[in-house]
PDB file of N, CA and C in Angstrom:
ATOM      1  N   UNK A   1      77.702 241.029 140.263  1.00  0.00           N
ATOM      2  CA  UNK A   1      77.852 240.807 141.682  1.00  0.00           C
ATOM      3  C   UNK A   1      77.779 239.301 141.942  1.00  0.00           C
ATOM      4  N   UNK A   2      78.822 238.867 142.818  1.00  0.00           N
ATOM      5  CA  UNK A   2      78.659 237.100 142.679  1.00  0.00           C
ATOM      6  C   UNK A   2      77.619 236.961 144.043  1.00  0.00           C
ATOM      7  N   UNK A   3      77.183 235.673 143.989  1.00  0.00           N
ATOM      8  CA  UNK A   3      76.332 235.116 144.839  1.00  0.00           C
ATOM      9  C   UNK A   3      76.813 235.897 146.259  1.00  0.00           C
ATOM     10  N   UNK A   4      78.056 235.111 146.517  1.00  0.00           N
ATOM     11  CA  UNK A   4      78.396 235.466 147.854  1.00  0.00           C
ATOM     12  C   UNK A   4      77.667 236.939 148.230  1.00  0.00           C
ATOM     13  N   UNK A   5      78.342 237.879 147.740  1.00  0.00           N
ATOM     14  CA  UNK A   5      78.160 239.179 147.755  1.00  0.00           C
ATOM     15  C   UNK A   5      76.854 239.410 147.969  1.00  0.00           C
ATOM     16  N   UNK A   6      75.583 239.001 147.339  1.00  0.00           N
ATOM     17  CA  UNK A   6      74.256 239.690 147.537  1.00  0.00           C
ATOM     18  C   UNK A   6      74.203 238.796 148.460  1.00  0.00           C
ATOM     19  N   UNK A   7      74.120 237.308 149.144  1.00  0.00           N
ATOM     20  CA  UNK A   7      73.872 236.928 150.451  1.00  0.00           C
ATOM     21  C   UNK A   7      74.563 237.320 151.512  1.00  0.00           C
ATOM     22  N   UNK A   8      75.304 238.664 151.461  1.00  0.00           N
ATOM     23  CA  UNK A   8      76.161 239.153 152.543  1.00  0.00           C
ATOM     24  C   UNK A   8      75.140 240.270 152.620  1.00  0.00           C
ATOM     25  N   UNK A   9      74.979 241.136 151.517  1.00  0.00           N
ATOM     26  CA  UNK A   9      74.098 242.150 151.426  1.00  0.00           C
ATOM     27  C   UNK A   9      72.425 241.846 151.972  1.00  0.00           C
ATOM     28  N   UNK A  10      72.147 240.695 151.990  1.00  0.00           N
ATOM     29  CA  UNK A  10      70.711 240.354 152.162  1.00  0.00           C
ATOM     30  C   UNK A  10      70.830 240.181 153.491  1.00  0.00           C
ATOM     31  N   UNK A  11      71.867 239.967 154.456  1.00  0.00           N
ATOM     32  CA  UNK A  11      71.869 239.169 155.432  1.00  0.00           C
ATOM     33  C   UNK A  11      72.235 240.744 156.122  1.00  0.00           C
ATOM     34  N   UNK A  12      72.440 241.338 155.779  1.00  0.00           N
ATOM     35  CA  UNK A  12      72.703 242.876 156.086  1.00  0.00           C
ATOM     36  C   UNK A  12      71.299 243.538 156.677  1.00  0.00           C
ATOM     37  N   UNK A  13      70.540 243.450 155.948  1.00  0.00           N
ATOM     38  CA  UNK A  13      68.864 243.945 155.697  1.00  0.00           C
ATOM     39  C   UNK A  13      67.974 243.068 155.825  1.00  0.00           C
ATOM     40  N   UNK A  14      68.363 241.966 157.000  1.00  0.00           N
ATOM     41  CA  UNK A  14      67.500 241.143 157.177  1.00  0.00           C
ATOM     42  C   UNK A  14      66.924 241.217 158.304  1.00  0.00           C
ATOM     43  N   UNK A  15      66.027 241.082 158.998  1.00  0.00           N
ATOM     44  CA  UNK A  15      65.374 241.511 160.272  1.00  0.00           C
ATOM     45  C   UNK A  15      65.114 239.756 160.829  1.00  0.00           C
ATOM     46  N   UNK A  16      65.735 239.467 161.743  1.00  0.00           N
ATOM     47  CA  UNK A  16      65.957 238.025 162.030  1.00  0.00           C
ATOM     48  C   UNK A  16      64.441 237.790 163.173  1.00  0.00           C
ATOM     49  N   UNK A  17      64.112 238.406 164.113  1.00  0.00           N
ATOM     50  CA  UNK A  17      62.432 238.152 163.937  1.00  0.00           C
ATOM     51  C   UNK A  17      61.199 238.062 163.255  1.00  0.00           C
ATOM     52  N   UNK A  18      61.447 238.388 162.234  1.00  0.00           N
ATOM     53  CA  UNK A  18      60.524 238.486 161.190  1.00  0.00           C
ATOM     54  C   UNK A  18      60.844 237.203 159.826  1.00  0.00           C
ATOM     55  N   UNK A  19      62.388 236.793 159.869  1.00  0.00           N
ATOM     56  CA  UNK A  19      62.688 235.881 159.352  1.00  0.00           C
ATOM     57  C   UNK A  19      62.384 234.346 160.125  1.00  0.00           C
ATOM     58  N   UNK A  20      62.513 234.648 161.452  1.00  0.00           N
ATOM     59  CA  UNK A  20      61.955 233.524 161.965  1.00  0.00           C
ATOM     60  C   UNK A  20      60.701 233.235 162.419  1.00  0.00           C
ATOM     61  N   UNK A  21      59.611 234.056 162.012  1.00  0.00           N
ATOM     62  CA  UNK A  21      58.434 233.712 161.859  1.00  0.00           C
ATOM     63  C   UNK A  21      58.225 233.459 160.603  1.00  0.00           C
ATOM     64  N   UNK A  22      58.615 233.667 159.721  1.00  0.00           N
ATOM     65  CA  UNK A  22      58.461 232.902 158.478  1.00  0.00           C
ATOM     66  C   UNK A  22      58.519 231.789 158.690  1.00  0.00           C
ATOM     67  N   UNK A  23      59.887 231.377 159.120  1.00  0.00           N
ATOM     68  CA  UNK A  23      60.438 230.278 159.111  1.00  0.00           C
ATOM     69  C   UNK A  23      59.493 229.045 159.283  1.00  0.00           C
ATOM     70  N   UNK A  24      59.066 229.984 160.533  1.00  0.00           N
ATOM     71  CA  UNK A  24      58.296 229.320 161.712  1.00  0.00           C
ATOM     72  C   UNK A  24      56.971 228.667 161.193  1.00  0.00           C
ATOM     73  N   UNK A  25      56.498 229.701 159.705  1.00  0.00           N
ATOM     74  CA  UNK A  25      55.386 229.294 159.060  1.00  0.00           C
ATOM     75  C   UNK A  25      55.348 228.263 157.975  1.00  0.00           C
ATOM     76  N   UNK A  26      56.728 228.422 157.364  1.00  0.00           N
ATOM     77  CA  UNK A  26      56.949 227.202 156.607  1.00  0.00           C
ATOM     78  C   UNK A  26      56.900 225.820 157.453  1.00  0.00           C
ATOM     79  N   UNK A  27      57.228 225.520 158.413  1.00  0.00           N
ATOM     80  CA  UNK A  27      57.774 224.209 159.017  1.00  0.00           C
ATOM     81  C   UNK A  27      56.425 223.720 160.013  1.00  0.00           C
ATOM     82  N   UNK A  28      55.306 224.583 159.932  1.00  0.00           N
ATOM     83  CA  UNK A  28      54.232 224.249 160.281  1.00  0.00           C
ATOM     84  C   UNK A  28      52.906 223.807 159.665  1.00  0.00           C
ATOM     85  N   UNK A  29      53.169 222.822 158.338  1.00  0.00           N
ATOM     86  CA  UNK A  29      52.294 222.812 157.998  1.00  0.00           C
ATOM     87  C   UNK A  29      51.255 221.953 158.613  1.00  0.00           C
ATOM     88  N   UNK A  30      50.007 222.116 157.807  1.00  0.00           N
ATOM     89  CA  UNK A  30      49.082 221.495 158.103  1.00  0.00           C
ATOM     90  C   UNK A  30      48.944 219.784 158.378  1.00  0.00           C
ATOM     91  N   UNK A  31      48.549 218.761 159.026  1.00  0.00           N
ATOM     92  CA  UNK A  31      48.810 217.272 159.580  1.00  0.00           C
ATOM     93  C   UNK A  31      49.063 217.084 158.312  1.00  0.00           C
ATOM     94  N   UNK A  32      48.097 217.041 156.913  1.00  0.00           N
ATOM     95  CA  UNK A  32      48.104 216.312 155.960  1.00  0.00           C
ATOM     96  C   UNK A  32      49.183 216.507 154.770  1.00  0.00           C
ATOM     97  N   UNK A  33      50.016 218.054 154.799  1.00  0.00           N
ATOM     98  CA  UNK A  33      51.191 218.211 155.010  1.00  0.00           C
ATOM     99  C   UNK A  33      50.772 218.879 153.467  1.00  0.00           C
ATOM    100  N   UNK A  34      49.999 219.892 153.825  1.00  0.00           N
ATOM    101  CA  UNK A  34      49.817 220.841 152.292  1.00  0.00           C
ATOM    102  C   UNK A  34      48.198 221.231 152.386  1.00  0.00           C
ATOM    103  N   UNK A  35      47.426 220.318 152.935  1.00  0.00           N
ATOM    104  CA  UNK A  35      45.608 220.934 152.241  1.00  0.00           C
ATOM    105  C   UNK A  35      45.800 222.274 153.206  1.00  0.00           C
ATOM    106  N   UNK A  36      45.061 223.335 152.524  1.00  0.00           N
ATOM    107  CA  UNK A  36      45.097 224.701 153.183  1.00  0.00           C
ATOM    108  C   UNK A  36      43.322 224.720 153.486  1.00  0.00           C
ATOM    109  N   UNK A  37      43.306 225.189 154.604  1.00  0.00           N
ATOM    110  CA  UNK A  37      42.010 225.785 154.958  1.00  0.00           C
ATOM    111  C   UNK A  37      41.530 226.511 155.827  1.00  0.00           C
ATOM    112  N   UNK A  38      40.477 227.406 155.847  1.00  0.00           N
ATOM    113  CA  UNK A  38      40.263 228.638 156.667  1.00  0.00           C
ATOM    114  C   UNK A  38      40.205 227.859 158.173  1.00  0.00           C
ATOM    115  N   UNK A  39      39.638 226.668 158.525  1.00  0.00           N
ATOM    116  CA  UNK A  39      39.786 226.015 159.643  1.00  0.00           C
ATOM    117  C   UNK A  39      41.203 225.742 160.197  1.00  0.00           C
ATOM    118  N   UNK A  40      42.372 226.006 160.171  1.00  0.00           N
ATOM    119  CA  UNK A  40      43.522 225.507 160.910  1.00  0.00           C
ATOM    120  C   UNK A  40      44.559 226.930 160.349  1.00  0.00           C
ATOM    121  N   UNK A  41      44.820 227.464 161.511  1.00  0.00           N
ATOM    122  CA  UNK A  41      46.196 228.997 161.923  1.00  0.00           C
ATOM    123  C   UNK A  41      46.790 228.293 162.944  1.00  0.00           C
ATOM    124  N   UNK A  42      48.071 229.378 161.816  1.00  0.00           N
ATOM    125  CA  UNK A  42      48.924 229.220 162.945  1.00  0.00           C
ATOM    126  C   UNK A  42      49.567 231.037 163.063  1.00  0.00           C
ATOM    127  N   UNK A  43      49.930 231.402 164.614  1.00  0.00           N
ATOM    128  CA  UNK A  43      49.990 232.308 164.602  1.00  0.00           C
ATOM    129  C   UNK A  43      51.099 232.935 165.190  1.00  0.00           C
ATOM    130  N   UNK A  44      52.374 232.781 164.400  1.00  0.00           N
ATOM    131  CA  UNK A  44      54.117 233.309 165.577  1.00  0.00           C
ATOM    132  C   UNK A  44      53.945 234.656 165.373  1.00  0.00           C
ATOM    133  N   UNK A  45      54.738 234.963 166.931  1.00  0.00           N
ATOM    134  CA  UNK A  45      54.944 236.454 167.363  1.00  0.00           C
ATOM    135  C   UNK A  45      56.508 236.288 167.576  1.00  0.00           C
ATOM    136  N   UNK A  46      57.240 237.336 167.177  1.00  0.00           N
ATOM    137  CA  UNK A  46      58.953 237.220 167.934  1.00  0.00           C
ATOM    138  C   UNK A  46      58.808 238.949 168.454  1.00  0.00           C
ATOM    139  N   UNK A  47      59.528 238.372 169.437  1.00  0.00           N
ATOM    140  CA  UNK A  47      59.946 239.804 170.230  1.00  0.00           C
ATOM    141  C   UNK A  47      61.675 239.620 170.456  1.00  0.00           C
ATOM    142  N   UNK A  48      62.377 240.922 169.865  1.00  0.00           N
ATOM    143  CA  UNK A  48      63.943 240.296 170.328  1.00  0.00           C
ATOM    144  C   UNK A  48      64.206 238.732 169.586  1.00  0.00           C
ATOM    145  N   UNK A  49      64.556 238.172 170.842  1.00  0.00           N
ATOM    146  CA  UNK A  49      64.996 236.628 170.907  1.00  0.00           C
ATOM    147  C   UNK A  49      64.327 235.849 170.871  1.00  0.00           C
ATOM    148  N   UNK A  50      63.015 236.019 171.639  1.00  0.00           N
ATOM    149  CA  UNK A  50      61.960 235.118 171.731  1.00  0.00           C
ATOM    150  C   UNK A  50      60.926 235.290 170.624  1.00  0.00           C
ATOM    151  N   UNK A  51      60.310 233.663 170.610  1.00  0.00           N
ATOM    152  CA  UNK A  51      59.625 233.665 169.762  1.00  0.00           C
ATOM    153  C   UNK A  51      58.406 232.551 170.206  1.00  0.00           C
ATOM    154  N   UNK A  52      57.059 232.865 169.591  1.00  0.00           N
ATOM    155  CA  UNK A  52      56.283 232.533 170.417  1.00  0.00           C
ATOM    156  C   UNK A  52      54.715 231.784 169.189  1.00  0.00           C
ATOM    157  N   UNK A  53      53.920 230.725 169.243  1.00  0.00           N
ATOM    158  CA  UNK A  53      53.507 230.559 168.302  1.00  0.00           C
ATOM    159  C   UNK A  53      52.300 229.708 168.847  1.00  0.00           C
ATOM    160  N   UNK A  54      51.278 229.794 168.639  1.00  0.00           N
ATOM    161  CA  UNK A  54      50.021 229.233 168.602  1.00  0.00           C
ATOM    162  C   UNK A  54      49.288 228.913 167.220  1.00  0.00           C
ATOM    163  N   UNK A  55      49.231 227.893 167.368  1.00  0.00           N
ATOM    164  CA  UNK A  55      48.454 227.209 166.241  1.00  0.00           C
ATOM    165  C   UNK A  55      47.323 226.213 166.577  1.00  0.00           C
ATOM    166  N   UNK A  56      46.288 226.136 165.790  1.00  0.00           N
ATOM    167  CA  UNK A  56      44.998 225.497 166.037  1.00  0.00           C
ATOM    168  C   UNK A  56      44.400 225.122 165.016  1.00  0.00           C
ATOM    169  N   UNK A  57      43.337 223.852 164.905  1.00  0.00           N
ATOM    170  CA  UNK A  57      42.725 223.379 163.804  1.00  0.00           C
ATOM    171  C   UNK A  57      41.484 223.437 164.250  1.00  0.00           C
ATOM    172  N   UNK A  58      40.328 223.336 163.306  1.00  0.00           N
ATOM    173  CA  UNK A  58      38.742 223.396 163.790  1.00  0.00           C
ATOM    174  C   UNK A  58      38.488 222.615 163.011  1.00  0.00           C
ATOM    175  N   UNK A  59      37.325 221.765 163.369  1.00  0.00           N
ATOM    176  CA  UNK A  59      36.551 220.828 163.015  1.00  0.00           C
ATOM    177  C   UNK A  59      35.520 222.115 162.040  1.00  0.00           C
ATOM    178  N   UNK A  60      34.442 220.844 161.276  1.00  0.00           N
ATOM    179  CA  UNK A  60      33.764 221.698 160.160  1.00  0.00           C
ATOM    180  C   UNK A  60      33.073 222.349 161.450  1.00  0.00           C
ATOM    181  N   UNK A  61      32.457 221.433 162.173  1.00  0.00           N
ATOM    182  CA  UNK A  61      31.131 222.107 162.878  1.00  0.00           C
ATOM    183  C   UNK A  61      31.279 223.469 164.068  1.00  0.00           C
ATOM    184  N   UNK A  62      32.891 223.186 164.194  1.00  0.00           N
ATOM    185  CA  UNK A  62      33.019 223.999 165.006  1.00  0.00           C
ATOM    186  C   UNK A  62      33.333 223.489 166.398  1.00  0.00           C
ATOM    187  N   UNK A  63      32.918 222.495 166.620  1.00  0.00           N
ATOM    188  CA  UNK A  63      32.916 221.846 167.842  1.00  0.00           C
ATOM    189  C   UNK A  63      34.335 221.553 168.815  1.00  0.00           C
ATOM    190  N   UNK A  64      35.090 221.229 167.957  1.00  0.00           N
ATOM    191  CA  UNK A  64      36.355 220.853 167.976  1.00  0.00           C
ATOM    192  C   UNK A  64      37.303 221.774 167.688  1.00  0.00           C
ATOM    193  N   UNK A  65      38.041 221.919 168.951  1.00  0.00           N
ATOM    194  CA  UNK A  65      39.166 223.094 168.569  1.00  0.00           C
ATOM    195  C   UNK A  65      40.247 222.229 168.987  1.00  0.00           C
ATOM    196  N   UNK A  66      41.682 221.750 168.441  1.00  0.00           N
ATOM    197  CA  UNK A  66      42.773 221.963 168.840  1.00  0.00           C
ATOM    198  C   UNK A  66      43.860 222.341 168.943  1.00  0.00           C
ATOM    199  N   UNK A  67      44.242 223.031 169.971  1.00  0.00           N
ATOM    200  CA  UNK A  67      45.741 223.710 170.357  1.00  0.00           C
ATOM    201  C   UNK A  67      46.735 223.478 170.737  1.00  0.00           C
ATOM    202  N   UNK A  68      47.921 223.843 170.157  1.00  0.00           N
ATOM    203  CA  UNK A  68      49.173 224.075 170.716  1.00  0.00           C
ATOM    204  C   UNK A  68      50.041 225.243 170.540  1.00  0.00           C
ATOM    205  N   UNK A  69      50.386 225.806 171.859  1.00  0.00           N
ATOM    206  CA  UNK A  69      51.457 226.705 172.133  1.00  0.00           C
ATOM    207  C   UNK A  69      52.480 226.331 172.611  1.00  0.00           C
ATOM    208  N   UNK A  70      53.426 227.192 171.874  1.00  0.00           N
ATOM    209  CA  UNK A  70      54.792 226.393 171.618  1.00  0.00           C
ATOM    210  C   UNK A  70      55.811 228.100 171.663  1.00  0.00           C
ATOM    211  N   UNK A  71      56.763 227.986 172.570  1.00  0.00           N
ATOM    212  CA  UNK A  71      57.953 229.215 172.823  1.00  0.00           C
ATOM    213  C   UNK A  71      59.454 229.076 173.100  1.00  0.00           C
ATOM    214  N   UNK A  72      60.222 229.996 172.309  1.00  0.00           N
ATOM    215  CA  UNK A  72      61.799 229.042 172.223  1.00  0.00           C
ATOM    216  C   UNK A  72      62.480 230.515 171.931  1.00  0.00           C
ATOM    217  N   UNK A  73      63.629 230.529 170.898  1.00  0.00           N
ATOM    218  CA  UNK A  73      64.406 231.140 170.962  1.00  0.00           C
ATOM    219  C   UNK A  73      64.167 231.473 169.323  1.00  0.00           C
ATOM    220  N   UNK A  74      64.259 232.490 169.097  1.00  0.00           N
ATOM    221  CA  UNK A  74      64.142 232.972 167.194  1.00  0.00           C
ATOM    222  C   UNK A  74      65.058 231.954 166.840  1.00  0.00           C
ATOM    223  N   UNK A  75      65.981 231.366 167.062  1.00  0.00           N
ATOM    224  CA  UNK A  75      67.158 230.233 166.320  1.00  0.00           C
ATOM    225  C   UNK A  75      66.516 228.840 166.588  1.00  0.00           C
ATOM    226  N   UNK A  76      65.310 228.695 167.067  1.00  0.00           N
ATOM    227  CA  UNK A  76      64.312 227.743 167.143  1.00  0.00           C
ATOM    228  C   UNK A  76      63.509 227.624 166.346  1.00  0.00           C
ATOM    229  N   UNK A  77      63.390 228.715 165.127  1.00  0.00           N
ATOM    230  CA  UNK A  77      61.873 228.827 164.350  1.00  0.00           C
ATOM    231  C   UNK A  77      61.505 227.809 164.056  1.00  0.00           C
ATOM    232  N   UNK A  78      62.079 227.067 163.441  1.00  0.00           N
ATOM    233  CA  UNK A  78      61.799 225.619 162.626  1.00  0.00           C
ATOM    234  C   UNK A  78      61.155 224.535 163.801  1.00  0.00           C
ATOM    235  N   UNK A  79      62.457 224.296 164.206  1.00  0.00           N
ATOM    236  CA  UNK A  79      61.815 222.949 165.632  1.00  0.00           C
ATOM    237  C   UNK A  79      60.369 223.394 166.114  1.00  0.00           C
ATOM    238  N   UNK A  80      60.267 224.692 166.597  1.00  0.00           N
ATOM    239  CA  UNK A  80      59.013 224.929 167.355  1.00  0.00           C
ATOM    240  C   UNK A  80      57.762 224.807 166.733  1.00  0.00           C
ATOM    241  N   UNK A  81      57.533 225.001 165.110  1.00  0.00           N
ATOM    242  CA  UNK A  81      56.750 225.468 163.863  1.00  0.00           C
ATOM    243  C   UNK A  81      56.467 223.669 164.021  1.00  0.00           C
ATOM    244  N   UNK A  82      57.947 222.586 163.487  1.00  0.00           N
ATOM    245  CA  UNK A  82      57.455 221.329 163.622  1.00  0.00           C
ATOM    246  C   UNK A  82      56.821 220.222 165.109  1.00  0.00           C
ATOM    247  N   UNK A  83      57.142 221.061 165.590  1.00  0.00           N
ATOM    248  CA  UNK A  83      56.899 220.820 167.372  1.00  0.00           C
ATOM    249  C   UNK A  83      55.485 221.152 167.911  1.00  0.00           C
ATOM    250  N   UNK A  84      54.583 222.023 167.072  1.00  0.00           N
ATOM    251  CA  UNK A  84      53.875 222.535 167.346  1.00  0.00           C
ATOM    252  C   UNK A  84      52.940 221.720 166.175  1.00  0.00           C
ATOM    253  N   UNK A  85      53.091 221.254 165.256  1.00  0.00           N
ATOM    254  CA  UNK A  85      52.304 220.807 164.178  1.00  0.00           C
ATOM    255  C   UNK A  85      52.152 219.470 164.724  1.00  0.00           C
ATOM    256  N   UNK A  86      53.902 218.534 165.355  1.00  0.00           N
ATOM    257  CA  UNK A  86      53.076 217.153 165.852  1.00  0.00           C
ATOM    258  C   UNK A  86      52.297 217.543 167.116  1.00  0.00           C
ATOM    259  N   UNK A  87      52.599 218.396 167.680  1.00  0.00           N
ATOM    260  CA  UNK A  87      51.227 217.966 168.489  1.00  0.00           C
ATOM    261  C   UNK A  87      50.166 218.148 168.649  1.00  0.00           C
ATOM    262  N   UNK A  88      49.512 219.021 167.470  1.00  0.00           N
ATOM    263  CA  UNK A  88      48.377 218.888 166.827  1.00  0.00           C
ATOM    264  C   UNK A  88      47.980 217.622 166.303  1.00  0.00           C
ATOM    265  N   UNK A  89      48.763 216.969 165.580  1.00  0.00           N
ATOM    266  CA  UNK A  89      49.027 215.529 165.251  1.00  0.00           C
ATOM    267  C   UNK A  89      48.273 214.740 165.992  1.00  0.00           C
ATOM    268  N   UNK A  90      49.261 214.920 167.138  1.00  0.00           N
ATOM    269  CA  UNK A  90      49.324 213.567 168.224  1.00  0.00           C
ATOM    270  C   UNK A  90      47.352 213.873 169.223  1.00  0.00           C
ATOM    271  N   UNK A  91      47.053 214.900 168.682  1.00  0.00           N
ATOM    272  CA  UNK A  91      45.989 215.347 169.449  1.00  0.00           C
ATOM    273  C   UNK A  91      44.690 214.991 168.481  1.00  0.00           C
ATOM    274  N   UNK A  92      44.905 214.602 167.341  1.00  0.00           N
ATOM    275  CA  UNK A  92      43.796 214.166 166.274  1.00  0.00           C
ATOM    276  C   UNK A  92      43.291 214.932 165.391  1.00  0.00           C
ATOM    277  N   UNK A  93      45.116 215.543 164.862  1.00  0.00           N
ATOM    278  CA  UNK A  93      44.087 217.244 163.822  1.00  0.00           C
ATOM    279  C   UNK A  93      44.139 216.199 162.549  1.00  0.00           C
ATOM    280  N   UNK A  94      44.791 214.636 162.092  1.00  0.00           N
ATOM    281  CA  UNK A  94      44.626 214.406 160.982  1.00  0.00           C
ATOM    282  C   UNK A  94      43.504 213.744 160.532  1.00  0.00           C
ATOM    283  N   UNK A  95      42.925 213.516 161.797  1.00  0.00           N
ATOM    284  CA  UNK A  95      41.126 213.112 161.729  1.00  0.00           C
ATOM    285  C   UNK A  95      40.143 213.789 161.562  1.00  0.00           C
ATOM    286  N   UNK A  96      40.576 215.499 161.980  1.00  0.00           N
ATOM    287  CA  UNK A  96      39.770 216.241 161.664  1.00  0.00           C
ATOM    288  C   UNK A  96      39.891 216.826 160.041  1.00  0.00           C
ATOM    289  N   UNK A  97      41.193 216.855 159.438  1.00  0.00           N
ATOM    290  CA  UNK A  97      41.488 217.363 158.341  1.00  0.00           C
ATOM    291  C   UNK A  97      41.034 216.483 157.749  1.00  0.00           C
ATOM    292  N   UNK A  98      40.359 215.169 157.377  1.00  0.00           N
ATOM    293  CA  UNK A  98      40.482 214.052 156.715  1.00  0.00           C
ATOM    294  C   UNK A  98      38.892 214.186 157.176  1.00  0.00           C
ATOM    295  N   UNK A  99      38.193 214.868 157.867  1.00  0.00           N
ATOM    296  CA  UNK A  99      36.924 215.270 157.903  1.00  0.00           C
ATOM    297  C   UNK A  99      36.417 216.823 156.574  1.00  0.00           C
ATOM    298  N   UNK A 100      37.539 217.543 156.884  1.00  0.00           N
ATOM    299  CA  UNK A 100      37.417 218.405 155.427  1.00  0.00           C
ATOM    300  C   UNK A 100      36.917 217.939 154.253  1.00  0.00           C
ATOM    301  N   UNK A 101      37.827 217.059 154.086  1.00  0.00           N
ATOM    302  CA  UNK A 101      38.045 216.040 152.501  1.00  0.00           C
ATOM    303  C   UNK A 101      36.542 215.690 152.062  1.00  0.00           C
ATOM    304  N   UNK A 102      35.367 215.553 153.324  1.00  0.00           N
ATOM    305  CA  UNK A 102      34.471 214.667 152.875  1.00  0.00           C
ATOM    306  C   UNK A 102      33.464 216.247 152.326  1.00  0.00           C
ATOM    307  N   UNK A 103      33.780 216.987 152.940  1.00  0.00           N
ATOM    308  CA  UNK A 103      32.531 218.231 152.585  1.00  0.00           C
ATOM    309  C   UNK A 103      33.208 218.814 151.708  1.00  0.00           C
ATOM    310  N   UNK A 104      34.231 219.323 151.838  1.00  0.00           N
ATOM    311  CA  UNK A 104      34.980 220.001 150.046  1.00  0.00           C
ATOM    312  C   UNK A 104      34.977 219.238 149.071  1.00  0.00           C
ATOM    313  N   UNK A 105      35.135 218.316 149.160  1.00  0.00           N
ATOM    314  CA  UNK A 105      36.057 217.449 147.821  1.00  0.00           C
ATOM    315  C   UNK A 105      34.501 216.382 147.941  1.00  0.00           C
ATOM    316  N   UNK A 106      33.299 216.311 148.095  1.00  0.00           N
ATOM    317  CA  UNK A 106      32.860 215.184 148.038  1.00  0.00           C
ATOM    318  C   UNK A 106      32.493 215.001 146.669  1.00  0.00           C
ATOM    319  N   UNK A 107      32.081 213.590 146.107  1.00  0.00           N
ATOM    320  CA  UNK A 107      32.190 213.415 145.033  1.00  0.00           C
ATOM    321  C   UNK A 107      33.102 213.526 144.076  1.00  0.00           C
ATOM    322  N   UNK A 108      34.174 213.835 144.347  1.00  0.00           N
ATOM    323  CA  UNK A 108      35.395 214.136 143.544  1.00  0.00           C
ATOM    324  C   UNK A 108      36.746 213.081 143.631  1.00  0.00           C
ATOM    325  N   UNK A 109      37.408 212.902 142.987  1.00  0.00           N
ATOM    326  CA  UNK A 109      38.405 211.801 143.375  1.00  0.00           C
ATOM    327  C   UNK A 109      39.713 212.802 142.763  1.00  0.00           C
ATOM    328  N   UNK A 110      40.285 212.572 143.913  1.00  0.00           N
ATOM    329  CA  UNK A 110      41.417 213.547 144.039  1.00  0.00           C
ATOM    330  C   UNK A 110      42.546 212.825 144.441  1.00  0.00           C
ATOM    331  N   UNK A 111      44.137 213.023 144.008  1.00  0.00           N
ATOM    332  CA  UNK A 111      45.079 212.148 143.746  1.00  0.00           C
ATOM    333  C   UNK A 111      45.896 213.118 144.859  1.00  0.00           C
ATOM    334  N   UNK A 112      45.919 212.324 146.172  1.00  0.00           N
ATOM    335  CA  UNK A 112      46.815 212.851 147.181  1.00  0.00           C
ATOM    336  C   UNK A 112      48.123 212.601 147.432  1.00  0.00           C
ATOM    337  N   UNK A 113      48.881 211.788 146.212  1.00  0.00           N
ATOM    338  CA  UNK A 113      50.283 211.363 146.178  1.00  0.00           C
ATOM    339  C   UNK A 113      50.677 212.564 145.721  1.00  0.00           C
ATOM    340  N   UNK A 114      52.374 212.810 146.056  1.00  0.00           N
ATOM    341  CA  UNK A 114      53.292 213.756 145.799  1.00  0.00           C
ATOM    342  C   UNK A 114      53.490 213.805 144.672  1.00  0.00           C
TER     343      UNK A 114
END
């Protein structure tokens, strides 16, 4: 079966709300652009067309919550996922993630280049 053929077939059996919350999850990563931690979700819903996504980071102590909700069109997954991550950004989640670093990783020297 050539390529073409199974991406016709896949695109057949694909459920395009559910593909664009994926989407939506890839293109949202975390400020520091990979550390994973139980402190920072993100959380898309699609209904139909729409698609809808809240994401938030927490400080260790708890103290600090920040949010953004972010809603567009399922053919938006991506923009909204990165739309929603800078403005976590722009709100100081890479000060808080860069607060992680000191209680997980302390004492450790860890090589954060690509």
């Amino acid at each position: 079966m050539s390529h073409k053929k199974v991406l016709e077939l896949l695109r057949s059996i694909e459920d395009p709300p559910t593909r664009a919350q994926a989407d939506l999850k890839r293109t949202c990563p975390s400020p520091g652009r990979g550390l994973q931690s139980p402190h920072r979700g993100t959380a898309p819903r699609a209904n139909r067309d729409s698609l809808r996504v809240a994401g938030c980071i927490l400080s260790n102590d708890g103290k600090t919550r920040l949010e953004s909700k972010k809603s567009g069109n399922i053919k938006e997954a991506t923009g909204l996922g990165r739309a929603a991550a800078e403005e976590l950004i722009s709100k100081g989640a890479k000060k808080i993630e860069e607060s992680w670093r000191s209680v997980y990783y302390a004492g450790v020297e860890i090589d954060w280049t690509p």
